[in-house]
C-alpha atoms as a PDB file:
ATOM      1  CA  UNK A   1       9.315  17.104  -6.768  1.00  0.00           C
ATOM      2  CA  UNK A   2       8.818  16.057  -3.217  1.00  0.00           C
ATOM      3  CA  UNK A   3       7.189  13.306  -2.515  1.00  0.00           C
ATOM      4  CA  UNK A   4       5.152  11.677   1.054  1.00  0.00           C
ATOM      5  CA  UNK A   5       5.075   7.588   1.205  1.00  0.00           C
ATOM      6  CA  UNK A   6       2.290   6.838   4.227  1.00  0.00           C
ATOM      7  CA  UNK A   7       1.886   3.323   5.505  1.00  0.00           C
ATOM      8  CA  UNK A   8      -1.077   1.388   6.952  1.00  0.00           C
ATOM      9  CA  UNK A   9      -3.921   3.308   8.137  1.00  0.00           C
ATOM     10  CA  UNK A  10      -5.831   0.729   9.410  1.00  0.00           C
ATOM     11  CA  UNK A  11      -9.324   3.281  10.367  1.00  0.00           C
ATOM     12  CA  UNK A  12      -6.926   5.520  11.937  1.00  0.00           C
ATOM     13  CA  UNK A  13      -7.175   8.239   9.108  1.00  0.00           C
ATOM     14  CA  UNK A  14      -7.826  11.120  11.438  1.00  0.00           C
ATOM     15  CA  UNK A  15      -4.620  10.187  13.474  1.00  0.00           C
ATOM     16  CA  UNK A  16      -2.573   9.940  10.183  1.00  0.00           C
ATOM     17  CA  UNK A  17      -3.595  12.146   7.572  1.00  0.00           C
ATOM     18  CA  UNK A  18      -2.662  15.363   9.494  1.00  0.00           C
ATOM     19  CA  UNK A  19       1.061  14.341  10.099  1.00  0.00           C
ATOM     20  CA  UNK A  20       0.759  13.710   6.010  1.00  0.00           C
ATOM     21  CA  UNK A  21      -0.615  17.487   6.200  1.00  0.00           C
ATOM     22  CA  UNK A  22       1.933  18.754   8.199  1.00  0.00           C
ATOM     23  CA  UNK A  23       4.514  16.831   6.123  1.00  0.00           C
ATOM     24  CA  UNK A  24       3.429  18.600   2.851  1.00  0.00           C
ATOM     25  CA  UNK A  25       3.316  21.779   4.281  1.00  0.00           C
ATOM     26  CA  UNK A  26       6.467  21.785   5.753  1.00  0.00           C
ATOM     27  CA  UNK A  27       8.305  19.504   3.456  1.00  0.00           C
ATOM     28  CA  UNK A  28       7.183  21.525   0.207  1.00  0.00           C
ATOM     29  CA  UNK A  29       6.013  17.938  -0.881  1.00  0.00           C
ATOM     30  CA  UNK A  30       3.450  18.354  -3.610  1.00  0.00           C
ATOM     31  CA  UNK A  31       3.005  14.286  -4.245  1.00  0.00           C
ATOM     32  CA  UNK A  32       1.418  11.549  -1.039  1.00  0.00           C
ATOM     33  CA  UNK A  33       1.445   8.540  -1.987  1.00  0.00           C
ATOM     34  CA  UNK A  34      -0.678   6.416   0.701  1.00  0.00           C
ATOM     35  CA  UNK A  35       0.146   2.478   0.713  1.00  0.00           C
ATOM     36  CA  UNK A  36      -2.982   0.733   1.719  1.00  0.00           C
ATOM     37  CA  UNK A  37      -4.624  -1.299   4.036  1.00  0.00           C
ATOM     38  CA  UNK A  38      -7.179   1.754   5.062  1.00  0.00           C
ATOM     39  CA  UNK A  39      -9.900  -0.554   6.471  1.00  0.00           C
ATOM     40  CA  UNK A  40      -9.708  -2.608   9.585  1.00  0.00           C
ATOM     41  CA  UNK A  41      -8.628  -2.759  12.764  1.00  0.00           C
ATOM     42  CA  UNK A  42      -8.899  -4.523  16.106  1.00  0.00           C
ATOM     43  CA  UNK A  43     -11.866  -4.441  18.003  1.00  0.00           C
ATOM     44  CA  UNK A  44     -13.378  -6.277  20.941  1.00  0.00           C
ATOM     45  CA  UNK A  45     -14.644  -8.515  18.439  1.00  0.00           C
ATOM     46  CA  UNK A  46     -11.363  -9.049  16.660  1.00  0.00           C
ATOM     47  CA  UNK A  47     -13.023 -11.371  13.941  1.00  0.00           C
ATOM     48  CA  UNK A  48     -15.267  -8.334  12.703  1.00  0.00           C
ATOM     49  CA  UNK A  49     -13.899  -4.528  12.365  1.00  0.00           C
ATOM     50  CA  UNK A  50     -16.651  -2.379  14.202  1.00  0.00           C
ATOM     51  CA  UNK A  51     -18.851  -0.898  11.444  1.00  0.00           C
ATOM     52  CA  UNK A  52     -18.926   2.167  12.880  1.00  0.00           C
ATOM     53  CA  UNK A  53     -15.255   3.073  12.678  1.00  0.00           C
ATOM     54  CA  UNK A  54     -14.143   1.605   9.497  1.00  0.00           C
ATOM     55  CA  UNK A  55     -17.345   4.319   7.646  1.00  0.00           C
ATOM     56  CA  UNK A  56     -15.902   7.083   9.320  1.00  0.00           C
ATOM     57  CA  UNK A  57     -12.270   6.363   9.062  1.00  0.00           C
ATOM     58  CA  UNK A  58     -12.987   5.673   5.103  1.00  0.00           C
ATOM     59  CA  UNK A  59     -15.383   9.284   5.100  1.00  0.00           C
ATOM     60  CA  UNK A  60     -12.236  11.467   6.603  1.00  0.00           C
ATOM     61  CA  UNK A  61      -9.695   9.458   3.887  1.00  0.00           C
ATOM     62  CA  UNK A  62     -12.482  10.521   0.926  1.00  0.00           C
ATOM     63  CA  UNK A  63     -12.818  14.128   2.178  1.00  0.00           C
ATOM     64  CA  UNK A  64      -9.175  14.357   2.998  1.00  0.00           C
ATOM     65  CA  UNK A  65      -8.322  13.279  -0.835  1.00  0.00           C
ATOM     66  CA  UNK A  66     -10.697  15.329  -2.564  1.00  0.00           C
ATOM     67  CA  UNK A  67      -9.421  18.472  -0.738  1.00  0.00           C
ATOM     68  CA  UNK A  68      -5.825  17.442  -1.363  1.00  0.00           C
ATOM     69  CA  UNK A  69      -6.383  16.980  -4.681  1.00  0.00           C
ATOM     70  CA  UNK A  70      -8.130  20.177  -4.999  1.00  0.00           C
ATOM     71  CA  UNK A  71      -5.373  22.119  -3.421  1.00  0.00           C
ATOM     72  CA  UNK A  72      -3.548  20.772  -6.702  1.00  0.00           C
ATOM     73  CA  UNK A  73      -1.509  17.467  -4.858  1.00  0.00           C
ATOM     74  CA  UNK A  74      -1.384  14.441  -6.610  1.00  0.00           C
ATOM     75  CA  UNK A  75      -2.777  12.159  -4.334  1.00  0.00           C
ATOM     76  CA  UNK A  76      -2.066   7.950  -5.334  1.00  0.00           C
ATOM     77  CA  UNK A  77      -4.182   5.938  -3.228  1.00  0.00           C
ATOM     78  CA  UNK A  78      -2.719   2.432  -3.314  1.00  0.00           C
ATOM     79  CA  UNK A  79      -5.102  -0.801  -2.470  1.00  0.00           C
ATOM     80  CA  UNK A  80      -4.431  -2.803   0.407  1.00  0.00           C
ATOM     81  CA  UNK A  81      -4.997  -6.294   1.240  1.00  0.00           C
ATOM     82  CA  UNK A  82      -7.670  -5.276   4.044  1.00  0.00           C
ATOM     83  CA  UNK A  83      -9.435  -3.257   1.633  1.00  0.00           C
ATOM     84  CA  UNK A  84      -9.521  -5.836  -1.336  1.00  0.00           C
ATOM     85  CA  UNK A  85     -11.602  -7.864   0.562  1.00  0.00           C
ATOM     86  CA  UNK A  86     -14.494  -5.744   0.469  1.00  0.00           C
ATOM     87  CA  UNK A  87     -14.154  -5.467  -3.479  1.00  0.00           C
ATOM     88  CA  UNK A  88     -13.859  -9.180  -3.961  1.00  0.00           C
ATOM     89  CA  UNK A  89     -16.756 -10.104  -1.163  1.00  0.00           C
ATOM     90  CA  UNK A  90     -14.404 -12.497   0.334  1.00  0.00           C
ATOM     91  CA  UNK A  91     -14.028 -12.809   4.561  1.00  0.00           C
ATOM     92  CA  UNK A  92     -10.744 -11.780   5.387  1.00  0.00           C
ATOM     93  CA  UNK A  93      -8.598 -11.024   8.829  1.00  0.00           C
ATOM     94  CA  UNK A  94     -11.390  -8.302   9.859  1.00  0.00           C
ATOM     95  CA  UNK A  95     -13.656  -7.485   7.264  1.00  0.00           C
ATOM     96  CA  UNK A  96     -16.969  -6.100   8.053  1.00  0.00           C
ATOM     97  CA  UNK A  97     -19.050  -7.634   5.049  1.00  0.00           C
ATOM     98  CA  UNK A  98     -22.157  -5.681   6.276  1.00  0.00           C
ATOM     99  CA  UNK A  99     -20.265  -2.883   4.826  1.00  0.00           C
ATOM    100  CA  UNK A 100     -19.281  -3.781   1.478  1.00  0.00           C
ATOM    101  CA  UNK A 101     -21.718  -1.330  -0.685  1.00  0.00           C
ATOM    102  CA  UNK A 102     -20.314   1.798   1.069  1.00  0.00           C
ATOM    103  CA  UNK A 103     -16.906   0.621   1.026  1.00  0.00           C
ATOM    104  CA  UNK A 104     -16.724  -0.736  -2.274  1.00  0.00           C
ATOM    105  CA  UNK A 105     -17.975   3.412  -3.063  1.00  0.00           C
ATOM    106  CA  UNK A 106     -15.736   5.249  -0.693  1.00  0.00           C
ATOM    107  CA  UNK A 107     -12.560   3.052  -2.211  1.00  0.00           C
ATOM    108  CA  UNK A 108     -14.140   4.236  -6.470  1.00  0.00           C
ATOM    109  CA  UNK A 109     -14.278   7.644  -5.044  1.00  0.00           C
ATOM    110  CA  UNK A 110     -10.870   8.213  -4.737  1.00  0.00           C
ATOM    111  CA  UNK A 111      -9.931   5.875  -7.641  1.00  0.00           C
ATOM    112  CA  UNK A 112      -7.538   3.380  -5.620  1.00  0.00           C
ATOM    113  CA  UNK A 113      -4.605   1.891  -7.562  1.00  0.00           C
ATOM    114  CA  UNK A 114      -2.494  -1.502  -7.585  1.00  0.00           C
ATOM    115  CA  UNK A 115       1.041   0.431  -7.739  1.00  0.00           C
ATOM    116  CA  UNK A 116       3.018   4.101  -8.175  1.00  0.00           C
ATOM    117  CA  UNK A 117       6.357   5.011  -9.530  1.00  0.00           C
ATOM    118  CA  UNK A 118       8.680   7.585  -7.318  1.00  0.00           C
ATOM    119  CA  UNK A 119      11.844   8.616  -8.387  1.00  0.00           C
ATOM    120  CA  UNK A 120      12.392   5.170 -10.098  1.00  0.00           C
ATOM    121  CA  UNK A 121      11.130   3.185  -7.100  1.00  0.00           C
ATOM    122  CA  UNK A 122       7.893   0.902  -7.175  1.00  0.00           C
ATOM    123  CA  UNK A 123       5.511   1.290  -4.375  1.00  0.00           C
ATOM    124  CA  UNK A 124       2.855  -1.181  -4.146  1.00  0.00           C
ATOM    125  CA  UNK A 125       0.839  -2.381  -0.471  1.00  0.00           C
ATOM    126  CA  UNK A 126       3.343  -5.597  -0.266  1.00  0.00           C
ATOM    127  CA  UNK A 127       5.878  -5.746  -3.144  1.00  0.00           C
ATOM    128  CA  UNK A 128       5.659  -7.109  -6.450  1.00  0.00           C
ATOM    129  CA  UNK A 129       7.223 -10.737  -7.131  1.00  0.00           C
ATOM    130  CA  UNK A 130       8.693 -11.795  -9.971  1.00  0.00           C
ATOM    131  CA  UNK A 131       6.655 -15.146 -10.024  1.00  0.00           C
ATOM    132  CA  UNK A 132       3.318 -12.785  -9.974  1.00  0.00           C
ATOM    133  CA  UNK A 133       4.684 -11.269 -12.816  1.00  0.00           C
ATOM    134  CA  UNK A 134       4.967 -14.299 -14.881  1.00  0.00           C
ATOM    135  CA  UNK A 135       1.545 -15.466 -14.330  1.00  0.00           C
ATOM    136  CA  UNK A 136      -0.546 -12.617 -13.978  1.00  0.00           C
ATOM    137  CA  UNK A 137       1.388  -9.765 -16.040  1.00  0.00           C
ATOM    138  CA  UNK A 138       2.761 -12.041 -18.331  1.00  0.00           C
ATOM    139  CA  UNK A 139       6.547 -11.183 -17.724  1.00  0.00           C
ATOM    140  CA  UNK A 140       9.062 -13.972 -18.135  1.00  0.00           C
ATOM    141  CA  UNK A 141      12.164 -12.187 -15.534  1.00  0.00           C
ATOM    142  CA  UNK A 142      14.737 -15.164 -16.504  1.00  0.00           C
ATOM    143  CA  UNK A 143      14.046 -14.110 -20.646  1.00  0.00           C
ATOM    144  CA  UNK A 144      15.076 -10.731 -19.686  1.00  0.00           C
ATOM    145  CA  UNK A 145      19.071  -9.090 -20.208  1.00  0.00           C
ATOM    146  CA  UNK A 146      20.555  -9.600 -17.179  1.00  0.00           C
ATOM    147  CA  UNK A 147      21.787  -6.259 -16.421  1.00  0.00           C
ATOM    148  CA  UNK A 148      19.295  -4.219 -18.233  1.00  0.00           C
ATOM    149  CA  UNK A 149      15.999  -5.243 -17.928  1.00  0.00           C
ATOM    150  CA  UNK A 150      12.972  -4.157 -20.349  1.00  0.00           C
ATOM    151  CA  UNK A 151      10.679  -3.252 -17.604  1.00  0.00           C
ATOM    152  CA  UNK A 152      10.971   0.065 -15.679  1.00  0.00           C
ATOM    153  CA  UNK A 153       9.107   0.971 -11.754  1.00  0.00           C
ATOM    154  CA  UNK A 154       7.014   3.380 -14.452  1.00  0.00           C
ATOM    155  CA  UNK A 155       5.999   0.602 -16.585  1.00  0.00           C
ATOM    156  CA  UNK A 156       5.682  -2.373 -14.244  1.00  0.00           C
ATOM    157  CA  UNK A 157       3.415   0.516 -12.161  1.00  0.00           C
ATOM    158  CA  UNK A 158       0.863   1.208 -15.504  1.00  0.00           C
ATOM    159  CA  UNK A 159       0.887  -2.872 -15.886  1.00  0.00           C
ATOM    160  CA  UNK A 160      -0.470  -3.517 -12.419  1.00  0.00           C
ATOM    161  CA  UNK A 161      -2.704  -0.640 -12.618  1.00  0.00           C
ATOM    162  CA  UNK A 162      -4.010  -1.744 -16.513  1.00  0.00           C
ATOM    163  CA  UNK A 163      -4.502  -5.013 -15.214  1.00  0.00           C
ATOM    164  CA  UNK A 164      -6.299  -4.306 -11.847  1.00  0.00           C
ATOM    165  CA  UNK A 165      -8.563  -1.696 -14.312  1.00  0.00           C
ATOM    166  CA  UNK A 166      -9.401  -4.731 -16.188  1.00  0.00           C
ATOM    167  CA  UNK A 167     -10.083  -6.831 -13.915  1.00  0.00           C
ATOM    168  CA  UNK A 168     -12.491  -4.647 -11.952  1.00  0.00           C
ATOM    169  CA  UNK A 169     -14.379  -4.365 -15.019  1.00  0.00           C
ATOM    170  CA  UNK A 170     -14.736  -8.037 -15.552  1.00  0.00           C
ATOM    171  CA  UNK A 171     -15.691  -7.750 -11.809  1.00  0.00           C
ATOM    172  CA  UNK A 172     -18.498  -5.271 -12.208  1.00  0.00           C
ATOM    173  CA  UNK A 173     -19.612  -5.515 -15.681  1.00  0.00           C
ATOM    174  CA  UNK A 174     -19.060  -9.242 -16.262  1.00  0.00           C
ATOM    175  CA  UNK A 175     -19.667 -10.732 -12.686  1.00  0.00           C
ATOM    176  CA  UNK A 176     -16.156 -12.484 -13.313  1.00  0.00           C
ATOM    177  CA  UNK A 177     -14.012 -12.265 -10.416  1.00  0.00           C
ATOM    178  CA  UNK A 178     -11.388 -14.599 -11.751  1.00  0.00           C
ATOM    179  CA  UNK A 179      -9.066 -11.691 -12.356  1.00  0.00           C
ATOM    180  CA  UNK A 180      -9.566  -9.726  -9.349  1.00  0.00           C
ATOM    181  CA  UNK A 181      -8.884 -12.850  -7.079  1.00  0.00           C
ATOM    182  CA  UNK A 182      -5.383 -13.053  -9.049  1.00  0.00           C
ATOM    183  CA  UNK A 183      -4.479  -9.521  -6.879  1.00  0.00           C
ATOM    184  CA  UNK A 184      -5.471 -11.829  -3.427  1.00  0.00           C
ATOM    185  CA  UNK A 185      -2.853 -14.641  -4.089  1.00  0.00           C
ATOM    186  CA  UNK A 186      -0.909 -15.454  -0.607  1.00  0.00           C
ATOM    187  CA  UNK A 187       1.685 -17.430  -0.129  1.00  0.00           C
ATOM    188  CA  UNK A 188       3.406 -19.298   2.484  1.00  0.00           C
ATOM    189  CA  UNK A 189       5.013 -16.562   3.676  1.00  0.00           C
ATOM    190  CA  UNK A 190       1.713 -15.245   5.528  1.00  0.00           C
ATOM    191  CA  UNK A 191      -0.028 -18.102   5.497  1.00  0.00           C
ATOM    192  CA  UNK A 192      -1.210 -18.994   2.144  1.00  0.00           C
ATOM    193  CA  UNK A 193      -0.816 -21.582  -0.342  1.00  0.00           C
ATOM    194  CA  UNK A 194      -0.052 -20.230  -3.516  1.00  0.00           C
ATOM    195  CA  UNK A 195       2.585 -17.318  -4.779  1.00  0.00           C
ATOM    196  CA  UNK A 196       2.796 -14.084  -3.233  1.00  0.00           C
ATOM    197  CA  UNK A 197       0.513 -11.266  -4.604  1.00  0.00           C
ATOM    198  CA  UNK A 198       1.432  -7.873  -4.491  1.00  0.00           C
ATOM    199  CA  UNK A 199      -1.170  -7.256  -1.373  1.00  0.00           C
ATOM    200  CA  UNK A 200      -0.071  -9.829   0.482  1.00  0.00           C
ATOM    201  CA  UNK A 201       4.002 -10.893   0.023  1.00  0.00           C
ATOM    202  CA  UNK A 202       6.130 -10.948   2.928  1.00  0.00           C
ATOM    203  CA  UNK A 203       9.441  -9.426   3.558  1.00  0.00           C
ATOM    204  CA  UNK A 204      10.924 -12.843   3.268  1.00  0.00           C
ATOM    205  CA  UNK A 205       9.745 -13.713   0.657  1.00  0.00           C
ATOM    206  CA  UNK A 206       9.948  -9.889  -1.111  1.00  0.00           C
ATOM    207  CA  UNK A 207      13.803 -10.712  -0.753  1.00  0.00           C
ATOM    208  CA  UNK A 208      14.465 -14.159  -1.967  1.00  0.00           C
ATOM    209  CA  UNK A 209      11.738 -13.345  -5.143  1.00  0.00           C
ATOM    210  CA  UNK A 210      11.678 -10.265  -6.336  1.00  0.00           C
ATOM    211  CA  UNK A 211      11.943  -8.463  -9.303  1.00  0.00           C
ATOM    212  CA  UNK A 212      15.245  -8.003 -10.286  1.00  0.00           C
ATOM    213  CA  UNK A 213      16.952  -4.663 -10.464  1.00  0.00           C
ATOM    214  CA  UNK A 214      13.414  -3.578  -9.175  1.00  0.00           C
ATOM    215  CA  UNK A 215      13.446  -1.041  -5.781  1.00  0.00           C
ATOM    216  CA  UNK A 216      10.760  -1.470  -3.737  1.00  0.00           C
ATOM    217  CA  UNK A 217       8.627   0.536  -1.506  1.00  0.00           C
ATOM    218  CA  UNK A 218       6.289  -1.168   0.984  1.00  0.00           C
ATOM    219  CA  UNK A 219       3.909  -1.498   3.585  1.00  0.00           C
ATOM    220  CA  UNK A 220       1.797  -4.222   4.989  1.00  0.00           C
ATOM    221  CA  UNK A 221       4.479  -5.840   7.380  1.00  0.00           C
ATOM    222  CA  UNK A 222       5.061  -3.686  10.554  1.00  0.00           C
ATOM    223  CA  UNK A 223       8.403  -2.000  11.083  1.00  0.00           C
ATOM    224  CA  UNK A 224       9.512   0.878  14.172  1.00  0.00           C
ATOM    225  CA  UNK A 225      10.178   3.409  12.105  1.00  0.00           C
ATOM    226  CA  UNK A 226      10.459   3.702   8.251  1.00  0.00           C
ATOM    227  CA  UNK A 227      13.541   2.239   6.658  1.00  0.00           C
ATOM    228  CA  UNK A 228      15.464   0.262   4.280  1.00  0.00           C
ATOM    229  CA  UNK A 229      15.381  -3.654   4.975  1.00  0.00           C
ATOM    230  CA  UNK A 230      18.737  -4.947   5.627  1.00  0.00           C
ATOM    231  CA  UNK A 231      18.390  -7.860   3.693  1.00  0.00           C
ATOM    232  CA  UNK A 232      18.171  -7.084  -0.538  1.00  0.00           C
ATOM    233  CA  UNK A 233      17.610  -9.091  -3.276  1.00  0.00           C
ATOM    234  CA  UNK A 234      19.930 -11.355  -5.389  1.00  0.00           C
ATOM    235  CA  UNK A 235      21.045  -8.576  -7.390  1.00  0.00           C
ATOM    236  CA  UNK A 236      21.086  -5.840  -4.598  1.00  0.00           C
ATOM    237  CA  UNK A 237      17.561  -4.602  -4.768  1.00  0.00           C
ATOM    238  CA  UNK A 238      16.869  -2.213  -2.301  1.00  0.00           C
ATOM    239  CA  UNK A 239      13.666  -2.481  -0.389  1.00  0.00           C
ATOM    240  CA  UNK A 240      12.017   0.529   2.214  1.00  0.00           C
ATOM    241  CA  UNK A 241       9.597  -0.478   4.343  1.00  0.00           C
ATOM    242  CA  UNK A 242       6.865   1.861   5.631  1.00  0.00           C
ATOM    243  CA  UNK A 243       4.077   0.239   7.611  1.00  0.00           C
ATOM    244  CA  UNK A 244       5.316   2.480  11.277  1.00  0.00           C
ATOM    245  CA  UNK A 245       0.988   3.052  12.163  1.00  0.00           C
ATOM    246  CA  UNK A 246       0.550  -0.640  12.904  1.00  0.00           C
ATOM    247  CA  UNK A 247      -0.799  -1.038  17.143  1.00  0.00           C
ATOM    248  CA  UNK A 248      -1.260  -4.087  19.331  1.00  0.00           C
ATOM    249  CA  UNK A 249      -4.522  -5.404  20.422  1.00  0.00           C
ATOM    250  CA  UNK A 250      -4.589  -2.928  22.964  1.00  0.00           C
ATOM    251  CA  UNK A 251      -3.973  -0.356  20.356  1.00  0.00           C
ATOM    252  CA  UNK A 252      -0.834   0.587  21.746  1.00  0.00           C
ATOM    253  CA  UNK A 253       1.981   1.507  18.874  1.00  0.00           C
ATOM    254  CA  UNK A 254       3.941  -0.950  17.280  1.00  0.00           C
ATOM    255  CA  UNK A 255       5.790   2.267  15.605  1.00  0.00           C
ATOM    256  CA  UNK A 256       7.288   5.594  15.707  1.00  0.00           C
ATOM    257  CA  UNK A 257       4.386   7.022  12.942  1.00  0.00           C
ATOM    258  CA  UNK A 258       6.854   8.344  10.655  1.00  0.00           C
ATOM    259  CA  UNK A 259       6.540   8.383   6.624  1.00  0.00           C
ATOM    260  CA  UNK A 260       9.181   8.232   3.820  1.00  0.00           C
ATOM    261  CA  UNK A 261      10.191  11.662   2.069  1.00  0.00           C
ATOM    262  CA  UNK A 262      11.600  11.162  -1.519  1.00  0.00           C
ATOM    263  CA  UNK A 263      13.156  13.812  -3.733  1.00  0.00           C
ATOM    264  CA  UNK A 264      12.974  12.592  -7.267  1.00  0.00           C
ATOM    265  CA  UNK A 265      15.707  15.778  -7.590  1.00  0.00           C
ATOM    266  CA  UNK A 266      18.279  14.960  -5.094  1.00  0.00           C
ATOM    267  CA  UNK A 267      16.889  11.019  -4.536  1.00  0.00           C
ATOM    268  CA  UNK A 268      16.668  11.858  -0.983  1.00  0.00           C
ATOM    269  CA  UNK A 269      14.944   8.950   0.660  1.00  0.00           C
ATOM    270  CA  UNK A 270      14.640   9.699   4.385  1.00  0.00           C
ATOM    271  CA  UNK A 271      12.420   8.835   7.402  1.00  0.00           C
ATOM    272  CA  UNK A 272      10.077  11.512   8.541  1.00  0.00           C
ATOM    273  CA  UNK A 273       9.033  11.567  12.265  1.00  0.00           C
ATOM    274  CA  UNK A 274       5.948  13.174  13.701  1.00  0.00           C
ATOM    275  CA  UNK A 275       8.205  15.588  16.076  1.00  0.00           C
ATOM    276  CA  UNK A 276       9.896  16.941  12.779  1.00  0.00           C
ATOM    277  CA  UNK A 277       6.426  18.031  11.739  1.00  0.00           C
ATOM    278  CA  UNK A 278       5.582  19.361  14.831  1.00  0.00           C
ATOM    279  CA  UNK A 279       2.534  16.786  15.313  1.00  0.00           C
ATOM    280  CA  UNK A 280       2.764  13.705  17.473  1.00  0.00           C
ATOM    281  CA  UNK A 281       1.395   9.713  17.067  1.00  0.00           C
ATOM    282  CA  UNK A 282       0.136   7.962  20.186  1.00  0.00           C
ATOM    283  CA  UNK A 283      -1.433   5.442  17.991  1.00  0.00           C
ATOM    284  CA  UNK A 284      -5.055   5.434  19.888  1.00  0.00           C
ATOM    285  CA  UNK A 285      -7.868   5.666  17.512  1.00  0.00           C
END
């Protein structure tokens, strides 16, 4: 099976989602997996996303997915570090938290998830670290065989997603938020104090601490056009980064808009550009 990886949307949904259209169609994918980071963007008052935009951004995405599911796609929509803030209630770079009811809704409706497994690859918004998977998911990495670890990108993926399950419902059910914070750890590496979650590690720090024998698939830190990082772990691990939707201030392009085809048949992993898909990316929203 074929298989579309789409960075950061960032409200620009009904930019992005047609090259993902296009992609499929041409591609004979029948799998998009979309990395996060669907709310927020710059505006002219940078500290607050404009209301207006985020809604309708997040309204295309919904309708979008439920058509593309329909059609028979499997559609994983991955949680971003933008968008987490509006589950947890917390100010982050952005949020609008006049618009967390509808937001909170629109993210439910089409059942966001921590991680996804392709073709033996884990794809979360920022990478998965092997010190958040001591503390949160319970996963001692320096216990484990050194060449043949007892975790898989399949099981590591229903772990994160278990665990993010449960801790929404302690969210919603129980009023505890203790868990669902856990998913919002930062570290140094943009800015925060304590270890790097998987919505919020940087490439740095993706490279010095991550899993071993793990492949990772990423957004969350911009990059020209989608490729493999040229640094890799300790023990080789590959990491592709896909975050090529990212603009300026002035919402010029950072990137060249293309997303990562994978063939879990061939384990073709190549970059996709707009051109090939006959649609174009100009990055203005």
């Amino acid at each position: 099976m074929r298989t579309i990886v789409v960075g950061d949307m960032h409200q620009k949904q009904h930019l992005i989602l047609p090259i993902a259209d296009s992609a499929v169609r041409l591609l004979g994918a029948r799998r998009v997996v979309l990395l996060g980071d669907y709310c927020d963007d710059y505006s002219p008052n940078r500290d607050e996303t404009d209301a207006e935009k985020l809604l309708r951004g997040l309204e295309y995405q919904v309708d979008w997915v439920d058509r593309a599911r329909t059609r028979g796609l499997r559609i994983d929509v991955l949680l971003g570090n933008h968008d987490v803030q509006y589950l947890i209630e917390r100010q982050g770079p952005g949020t609008n938290l006049n618009c967390i009811v509808p937001v909170r809704r629109m993210l439910a409706q089409m059942n966001v998830r921590m991680a996804a497994a392709v073709d033996g690859w884990l794809a979360t918004h920022a990478g998965l670290t092997s010190q958040f998977a001591d503390i949160v998911l319970e996963i001692d990495v320096e216990a484990e065989p050194f060449d043949e670890p007892s975790y898989t990108a399949e099981s590591l993926a229903d772990q994160l997603n278990t665990a993010f399950d449960h801790a929404l419902t302690e969210m919603f059910e129980h009023g505890n938020d203790e868990e669902l914070l856990l998913f919002n750890l930062c570290g140094p590496g943009r800015g925060g104090i304590s270890i790097p979650g998987p919505l919020w590690a940087s490439t740095s720090e993706l490279t010095v601490l991550g899993m071993p024998h793990l492949n990772q698939i990423i957004g969350h830190t911009p990059v020209y056009s989608v490729r493999e990082l040229e640094e890799q772990g300790f023990r080789g691990e590959r990491f592709m980064a896909c975050d090529t939707f990212s603009t300026d201030f002035e919402f010029r392009p950072l990137g060249d808009g293309s997303v990562l085809l994978i063939d879990d048949e061939t384990h073709e992993m190549r970059p996709v550009t707009p051109e090939e898909v006959d649609c174009e990316w100009t990055g203005m929203s």
